[in-house]
Protein backbone atom coordinates (compact mmCIF):
# COMPACT_ATOMS: atom_id res chain seq x y z
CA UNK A 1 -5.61 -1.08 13.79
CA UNK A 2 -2.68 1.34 14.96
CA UNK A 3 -3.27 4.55 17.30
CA UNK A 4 -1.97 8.01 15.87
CA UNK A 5 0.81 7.66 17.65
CA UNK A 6 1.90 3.74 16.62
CA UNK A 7 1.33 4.98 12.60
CA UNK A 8 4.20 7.46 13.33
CA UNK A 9 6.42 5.22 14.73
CA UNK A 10 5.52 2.94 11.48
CA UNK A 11 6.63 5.64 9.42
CA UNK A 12 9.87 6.45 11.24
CA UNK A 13 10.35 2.45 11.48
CA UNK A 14 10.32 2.47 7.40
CA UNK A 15 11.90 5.70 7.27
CA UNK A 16 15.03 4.35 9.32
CA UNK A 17 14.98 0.66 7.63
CA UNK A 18 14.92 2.68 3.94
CA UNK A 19 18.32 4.85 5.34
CA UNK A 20 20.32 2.11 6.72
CA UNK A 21 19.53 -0.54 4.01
CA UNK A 22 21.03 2.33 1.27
CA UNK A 23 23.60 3.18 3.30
CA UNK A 24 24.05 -0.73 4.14
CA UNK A 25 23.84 -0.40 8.01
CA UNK A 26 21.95 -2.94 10.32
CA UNK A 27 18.49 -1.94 11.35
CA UNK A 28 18.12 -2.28 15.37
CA UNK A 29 14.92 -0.32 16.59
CA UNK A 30 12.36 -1.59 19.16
CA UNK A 31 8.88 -1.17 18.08
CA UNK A 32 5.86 -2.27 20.81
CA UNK A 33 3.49 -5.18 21.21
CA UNK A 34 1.37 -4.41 18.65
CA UNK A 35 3.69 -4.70 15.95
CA UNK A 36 4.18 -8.12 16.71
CA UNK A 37 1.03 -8.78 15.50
CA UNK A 38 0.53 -10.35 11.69
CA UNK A 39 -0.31 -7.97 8.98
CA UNK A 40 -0.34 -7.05 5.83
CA UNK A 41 1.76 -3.73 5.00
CA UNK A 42 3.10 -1.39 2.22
CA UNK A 43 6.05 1.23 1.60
CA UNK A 44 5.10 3.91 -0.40
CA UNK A 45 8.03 6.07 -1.21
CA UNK A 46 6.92 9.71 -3.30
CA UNK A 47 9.50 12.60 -4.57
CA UNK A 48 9.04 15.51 -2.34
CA UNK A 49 7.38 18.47 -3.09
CA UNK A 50 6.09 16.44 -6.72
CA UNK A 51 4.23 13.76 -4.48
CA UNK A 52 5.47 11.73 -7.53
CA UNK A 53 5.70 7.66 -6.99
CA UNK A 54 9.53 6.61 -6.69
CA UNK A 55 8.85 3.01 -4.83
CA UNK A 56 5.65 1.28 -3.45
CA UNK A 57 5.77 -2.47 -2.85
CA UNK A 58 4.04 -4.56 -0.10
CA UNK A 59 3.14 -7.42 1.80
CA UNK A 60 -0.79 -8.04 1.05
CA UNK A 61 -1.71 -10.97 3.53
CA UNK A 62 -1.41 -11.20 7.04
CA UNK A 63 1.33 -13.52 7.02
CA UNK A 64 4.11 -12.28 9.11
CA UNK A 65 4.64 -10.07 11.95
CA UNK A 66 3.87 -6.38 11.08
CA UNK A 67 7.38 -5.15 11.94
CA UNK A 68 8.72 -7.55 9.52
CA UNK A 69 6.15 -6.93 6.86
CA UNK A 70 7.00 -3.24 7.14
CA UNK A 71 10.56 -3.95 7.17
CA UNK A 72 10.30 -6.40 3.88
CA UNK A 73 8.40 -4.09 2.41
CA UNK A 74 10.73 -1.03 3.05
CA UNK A 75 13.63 -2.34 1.70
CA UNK A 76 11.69 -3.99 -1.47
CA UNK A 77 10.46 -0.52 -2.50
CA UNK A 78 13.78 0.60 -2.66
CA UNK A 79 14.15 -1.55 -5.57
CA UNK A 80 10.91 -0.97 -7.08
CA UNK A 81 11.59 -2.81 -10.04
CA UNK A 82 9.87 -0.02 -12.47
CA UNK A 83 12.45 2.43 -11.36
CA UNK A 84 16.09 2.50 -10.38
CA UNK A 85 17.33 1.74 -7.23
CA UNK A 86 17.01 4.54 -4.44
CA UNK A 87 20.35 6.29 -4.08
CA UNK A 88 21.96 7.78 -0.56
CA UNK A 89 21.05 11.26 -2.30
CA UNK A 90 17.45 11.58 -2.65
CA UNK A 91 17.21 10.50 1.18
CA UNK A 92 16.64 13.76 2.03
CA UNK A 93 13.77 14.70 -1.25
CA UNK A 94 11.56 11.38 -0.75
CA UNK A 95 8.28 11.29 1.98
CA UNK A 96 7.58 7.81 3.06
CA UNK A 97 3.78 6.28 3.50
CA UNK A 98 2.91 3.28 5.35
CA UNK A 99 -0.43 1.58 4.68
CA UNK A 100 -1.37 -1.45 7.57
CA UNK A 101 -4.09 -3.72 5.28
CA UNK A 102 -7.21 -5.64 7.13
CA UNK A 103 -7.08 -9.21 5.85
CA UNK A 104 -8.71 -9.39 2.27
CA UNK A 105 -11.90 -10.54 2.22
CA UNK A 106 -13.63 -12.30 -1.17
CA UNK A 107 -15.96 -10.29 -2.54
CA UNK A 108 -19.46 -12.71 -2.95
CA UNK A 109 -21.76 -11.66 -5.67
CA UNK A 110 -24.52 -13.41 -7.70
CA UNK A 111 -22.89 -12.01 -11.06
CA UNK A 112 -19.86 -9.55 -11.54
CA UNK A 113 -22.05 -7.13 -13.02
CA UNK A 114 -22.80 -6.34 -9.32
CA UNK A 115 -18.97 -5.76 -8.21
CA UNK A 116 -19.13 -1.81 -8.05
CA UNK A 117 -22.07 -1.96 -5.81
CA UNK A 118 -19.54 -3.42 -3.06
CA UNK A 119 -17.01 -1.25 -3.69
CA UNK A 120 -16.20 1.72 -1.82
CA UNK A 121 -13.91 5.04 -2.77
CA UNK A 122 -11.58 6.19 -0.30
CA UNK A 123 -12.13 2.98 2.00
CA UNK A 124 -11.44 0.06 0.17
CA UNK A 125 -8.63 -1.09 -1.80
CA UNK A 126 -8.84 -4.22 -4.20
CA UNK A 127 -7.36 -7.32 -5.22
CA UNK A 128 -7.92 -9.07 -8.79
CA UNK A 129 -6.96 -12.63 -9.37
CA UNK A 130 -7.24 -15.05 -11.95
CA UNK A 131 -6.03 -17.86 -12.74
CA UNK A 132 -1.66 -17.05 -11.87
CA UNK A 133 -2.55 -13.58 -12.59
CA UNK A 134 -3.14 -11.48 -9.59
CA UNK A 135 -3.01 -7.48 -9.12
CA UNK A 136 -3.46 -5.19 -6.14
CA UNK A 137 -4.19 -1.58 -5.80
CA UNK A 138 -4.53 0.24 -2.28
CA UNK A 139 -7.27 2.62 -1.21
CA UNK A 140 -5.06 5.99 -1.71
CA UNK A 141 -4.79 4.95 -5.30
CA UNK A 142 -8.44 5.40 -6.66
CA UNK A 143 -8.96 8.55 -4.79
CA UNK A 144 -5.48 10.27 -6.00
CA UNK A 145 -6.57 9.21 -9.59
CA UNK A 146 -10.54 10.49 -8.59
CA UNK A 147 -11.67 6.68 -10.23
CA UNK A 148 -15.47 5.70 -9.74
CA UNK A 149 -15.78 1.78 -8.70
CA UNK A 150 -15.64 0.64 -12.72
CA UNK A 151 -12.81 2.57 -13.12
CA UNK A 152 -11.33 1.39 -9.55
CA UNK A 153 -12.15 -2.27 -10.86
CA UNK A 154 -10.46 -2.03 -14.84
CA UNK A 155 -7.17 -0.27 -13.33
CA UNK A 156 -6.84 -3.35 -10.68
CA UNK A 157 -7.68 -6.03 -13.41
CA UNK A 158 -5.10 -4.25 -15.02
CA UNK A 159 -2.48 -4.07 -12.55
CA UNK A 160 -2.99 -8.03 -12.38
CA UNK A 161 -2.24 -8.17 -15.85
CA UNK A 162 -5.66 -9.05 -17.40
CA UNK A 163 -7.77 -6.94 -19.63
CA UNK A 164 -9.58 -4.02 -18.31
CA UNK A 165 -13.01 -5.49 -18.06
CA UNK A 166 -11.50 -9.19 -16.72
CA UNK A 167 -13.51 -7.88 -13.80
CA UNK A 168 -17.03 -9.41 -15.48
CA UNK A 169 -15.52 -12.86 -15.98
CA UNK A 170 -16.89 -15.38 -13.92
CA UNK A 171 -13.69 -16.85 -13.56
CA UNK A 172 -12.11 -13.48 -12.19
CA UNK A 173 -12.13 -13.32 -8.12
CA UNK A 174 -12.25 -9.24 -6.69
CA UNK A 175 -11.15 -9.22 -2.77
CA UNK A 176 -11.26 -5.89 -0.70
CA UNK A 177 -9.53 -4.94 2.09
CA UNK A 178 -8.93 -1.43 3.72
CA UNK A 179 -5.76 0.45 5.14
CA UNK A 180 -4.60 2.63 7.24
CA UNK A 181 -2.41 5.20 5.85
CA UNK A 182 0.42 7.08 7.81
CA UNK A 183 2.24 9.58 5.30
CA UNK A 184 5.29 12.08 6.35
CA UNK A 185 4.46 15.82 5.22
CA UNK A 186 7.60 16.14 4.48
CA UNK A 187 10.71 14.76 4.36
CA UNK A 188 11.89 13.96 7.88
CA UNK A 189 8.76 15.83 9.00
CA UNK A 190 5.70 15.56 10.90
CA UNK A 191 3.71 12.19 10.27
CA UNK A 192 0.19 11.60 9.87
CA UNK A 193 -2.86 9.52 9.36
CA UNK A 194 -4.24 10.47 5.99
CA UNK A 195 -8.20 10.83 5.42
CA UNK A 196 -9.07 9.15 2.40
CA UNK A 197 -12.45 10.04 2.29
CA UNK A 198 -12.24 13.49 2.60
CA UNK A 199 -9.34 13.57 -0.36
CA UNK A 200 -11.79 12.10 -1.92
């Protein structure tokens, strides 16, 4: 995945795409090689100090080039469409997260009953899909919220849209994936990777 010092330029990368795109300026940084590569990404933006959720939107699959999905992915959480648009203002009282997702991998078990078995806190992050209904949560969020794996499983069903226990249908697929998550401390501040496990 990235090195320390690739998840800070990540961060800075989304930091600077999130400025110019609300203060309508072209975007013109050079990132390296490895964000050439395809991956899946999402822009967390929280209020600083509250740590409160003000944007998060992403880019699940590995479908584009990680700069880009980082850059999508910036400016789309800037109009999060469960809050208002991000204003010039708050710049300077938001702390921007990147997470860099492996591909998602299908869960296989004999019967769903079995699902929480496979899943682990504070490493992986889940998909629910059924049918045209499909829902994604990332690692950070079951740990933040201290969820065990049924808990983990209802809240993604739910996300998708589907009832809280759509998780034991046999018609409901669970994939897993994990991330990498590079936070600022604070605004304009020091970045760094971020331990799930030991949040935990």
């Amino acid at each position: 995945m990235l090195s320390e010092e690739d998840g800070k330029k990540a961060v800075r990368y989304a930091r600077e795409v999130i400025e110019n795109h609300v203060a309508g300026k072209e975007i013109k940084t050079k990132l390296g090689d490895v964000f050439e590569k395809k991956a899946g990404s999402f822009v967390t933006i929280n209020t600083y100090p509250e740590k409160e959720l003000r944007g998060c939107i992403g880019i699940p699959e590995p479908v584009m080039a990680l700069k880009k999905a980082i850059k999508e992915a910036a400016i789309s959480a800037t109009h999060d469409p469960r809050f208002p648009d991000l204003r010039k203002e708050e710049l300077s009282s938001v702390v921007i997260e990147v997470t860099v997702l492996t591909p998602p991998v299908l869960i296989k078990v004999e019967k769903p009953s079995q699902y929480p078995e496979h899943v682990k806190i504070g490493e992986d992050g889940l998909i629910a899909e059924k049918g045209i209904w499909r829902g994604l949560l990332l690692p950070q969020v079951a740990v933040e919220y201290k969820w065990n794996e049924e808990e983990f499983l209802s809240h993604t069903c739910m996300k998708a849209g589907l009832a809280p226990d759509a998780w034991l249908d046999d018609d409901t697929k669970i994939y897993k994936f994990q991330g990498e998550v590079f936070a600022e401390e604070k605004p304009y501040g020091n970045v760094k990777k971020l331990n799930l496990k030991n949040a935990h």
